[in-house]
Protein backbone atom coordinates (compact mmCIF):
# COMPACT_ATOMS: atom_id res chain seq x y z
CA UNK A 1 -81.04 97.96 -60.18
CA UNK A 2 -78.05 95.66 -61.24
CA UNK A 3 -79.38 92.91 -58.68
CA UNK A 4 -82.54 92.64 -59.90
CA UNK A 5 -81.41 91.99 -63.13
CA UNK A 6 -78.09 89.45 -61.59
CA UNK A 7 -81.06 87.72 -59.27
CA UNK A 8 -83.59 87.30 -63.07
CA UNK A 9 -80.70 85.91 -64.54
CA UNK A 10 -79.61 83.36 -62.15
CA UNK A 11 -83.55 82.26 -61.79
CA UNK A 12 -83.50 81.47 -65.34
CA UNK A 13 -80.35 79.97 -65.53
CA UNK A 14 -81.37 77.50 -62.80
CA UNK A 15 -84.34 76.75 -64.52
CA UNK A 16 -82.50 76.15 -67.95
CA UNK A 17 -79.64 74.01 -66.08
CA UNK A 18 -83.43 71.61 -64.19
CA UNK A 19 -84.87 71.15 -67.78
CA UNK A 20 -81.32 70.46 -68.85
CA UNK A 21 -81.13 67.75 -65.77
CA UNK A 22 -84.80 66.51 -66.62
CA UNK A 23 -83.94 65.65 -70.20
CA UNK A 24 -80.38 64.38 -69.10
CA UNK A 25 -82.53 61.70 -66.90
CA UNK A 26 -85.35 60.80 -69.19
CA UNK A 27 -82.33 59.62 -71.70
CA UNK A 28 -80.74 57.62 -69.09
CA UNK A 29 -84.36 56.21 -67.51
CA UNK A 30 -84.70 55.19 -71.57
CA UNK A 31 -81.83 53.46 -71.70
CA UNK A 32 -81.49 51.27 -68.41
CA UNK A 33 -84.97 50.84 -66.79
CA UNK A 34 -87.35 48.78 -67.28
CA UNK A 35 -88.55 49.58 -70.85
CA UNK A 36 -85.30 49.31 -72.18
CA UNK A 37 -84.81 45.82 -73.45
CA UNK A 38 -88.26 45.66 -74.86
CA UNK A 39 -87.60 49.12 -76.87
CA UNK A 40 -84.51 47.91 -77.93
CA UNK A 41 -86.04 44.86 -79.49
CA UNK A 42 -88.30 46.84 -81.33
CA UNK A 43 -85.17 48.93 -82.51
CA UNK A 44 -83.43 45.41 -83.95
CA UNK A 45 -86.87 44.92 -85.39
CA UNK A 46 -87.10 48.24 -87.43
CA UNK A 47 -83.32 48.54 -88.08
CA UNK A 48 -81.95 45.35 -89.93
CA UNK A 49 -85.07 44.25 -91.99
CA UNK A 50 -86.26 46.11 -94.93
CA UNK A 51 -89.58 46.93 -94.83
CA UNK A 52 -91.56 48.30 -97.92
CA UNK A 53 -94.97 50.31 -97.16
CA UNK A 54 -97.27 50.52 -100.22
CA UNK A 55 -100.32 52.80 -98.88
CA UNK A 56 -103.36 52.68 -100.56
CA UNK A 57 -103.75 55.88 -102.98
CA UNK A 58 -106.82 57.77 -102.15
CA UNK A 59 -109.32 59.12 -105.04
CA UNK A 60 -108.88 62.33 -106.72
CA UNK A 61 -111.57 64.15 -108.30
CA UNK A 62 -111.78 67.27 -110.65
CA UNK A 63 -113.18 70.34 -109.19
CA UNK A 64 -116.84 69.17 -111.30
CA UNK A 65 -116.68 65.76 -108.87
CA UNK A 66 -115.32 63.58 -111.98
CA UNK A 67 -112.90 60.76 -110.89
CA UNK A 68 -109.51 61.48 -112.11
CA UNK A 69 -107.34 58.86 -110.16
CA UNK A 70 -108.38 55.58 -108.37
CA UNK A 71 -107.31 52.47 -106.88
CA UNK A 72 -108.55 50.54 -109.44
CA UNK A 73 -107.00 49.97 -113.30
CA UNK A 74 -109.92 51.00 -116.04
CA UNK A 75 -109.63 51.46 -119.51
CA UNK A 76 -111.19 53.78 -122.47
CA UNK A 77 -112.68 52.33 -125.34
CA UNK A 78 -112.21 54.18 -128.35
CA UNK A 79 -112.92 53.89 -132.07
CA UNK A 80 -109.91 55.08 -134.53
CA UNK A 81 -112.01 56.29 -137.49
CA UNK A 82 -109.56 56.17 -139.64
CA UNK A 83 -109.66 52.43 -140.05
CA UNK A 84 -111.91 51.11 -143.14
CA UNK A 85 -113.36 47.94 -143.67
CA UNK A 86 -114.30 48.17 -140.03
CA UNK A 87 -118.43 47.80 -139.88
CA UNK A 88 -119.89 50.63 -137.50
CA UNK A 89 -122.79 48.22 -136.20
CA UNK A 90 -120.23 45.34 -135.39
CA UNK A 91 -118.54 47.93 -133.04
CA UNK A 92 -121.79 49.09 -131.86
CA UNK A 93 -123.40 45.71 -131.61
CA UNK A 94 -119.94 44.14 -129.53
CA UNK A 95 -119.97 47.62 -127.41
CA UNK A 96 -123.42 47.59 -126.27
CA UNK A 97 -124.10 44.04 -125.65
CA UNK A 98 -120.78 43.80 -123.56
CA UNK A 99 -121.46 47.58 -121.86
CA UNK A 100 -124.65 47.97 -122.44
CA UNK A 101 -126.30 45.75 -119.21
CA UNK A 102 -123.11 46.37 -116.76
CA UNK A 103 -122.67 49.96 -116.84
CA UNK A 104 -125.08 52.72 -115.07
CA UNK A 105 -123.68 55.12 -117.30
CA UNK A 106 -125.00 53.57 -120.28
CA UNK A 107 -128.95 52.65 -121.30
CA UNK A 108 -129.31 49.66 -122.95
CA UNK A 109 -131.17 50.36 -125.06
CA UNK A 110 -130.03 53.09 -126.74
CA UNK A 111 -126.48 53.29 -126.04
CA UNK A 112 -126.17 50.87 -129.29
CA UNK A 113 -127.37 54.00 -131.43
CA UNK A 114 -124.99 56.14 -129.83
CA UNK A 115 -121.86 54.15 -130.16
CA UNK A 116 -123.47 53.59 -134.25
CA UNK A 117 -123.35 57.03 -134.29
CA UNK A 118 -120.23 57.51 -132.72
CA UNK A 119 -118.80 54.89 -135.30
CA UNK A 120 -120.77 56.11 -138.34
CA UNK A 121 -118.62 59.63 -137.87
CA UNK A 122 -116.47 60.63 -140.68
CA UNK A 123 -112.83 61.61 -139.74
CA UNK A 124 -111.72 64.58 -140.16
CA UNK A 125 -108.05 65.97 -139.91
CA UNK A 126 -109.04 67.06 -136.35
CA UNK A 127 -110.96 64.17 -135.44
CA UNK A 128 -109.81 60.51 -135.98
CA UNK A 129 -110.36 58.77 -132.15
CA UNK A 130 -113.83 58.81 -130.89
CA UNK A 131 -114.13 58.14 -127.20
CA UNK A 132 -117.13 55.19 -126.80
CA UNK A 133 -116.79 54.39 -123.16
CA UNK A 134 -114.93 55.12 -119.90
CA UNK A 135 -114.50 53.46 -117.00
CA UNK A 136 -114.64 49.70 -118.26
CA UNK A 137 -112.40 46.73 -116.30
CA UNK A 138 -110.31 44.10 -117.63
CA UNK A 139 -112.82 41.70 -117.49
CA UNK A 140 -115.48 44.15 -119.74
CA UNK A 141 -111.84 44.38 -122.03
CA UNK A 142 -111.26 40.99 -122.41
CA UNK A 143 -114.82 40.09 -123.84
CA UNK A 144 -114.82 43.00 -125.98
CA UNK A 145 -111.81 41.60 -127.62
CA UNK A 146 -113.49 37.89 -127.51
CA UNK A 147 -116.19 39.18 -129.44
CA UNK A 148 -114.61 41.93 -131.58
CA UNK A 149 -111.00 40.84 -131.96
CA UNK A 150 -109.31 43.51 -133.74
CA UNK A 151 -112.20 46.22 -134.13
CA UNK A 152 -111.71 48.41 -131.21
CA UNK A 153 -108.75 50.38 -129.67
CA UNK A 154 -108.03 50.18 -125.93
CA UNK A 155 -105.83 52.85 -123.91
């Protein structure tokens, strides 16, 4: 009974001391054969440079399919009802001739009334920022301030 457990043992220490050899080898084929130079190039070419990766981010969406995050920088028009002296169809006129055409989200032709509406609103102690678009560029900013300087709030 003892050999059979003396001759198991020796069988697997022979194989431990051939993968042992094996991997002693492929380190030394690695580091004086043929691929050698060429991977140590590549080594000089990683190791003294710094190199910076910026990947691209990927979109995240809310569990409803909303975009959250995206590659892109967009802004959210908003009217601070708090403000007075500000007309409500200025900020409805500048909002929907700038968003009205480029924007799916919006109609044309009534997206004027809502933003009027949305302007016309009344603070309140809980409510003093009305949201009147999403999703607009910095091109669609920059001519909303061209044609309504100081009248509407970017974030």
């Amino acid at each position: 009974m003892d050999g059979d457990y003396t001759r198991r043992y020796f069988i697997a220490g022979i194989v431990f001391v051939a993968v042992a050899v094996m991997i002693v080898g492929q380190i030394v084929r690695i580091q004086v054969g043929p691929v050698a130079k060429e991977l140590r190039e590549q080594g000089d070419i990683y190791n003294r440079q710094l190199h910076i990766f910026y990947p691209e981010r990927g979109q995240i969406y809310d569990r409803w399919g909303n975009l959250l995050a995206g590659n892109e920088t967009v802004y959210e028009v908003g009217i601070d009802l708090r403000t007075k002296g500000k007309s409500p169809e200025t900020i409805a006129f500048v909002l929907s001739k700038v968003l009205g055409p480029g924007h799916p989200e919006y109609d044309a032709e009534t997206y004027y009334y809502q933003v009027l509406e949305l302007a016309s609103t009344v603070p309140t102690t809980t409510t003093i920022y009305r949201v009147a678009a999403d999703f607009v560029t910095q091109k669609e900013v920059e001519e909303i301030r061209e044609w309504g300087g100081n009248t509407i709030h970017y974030i």
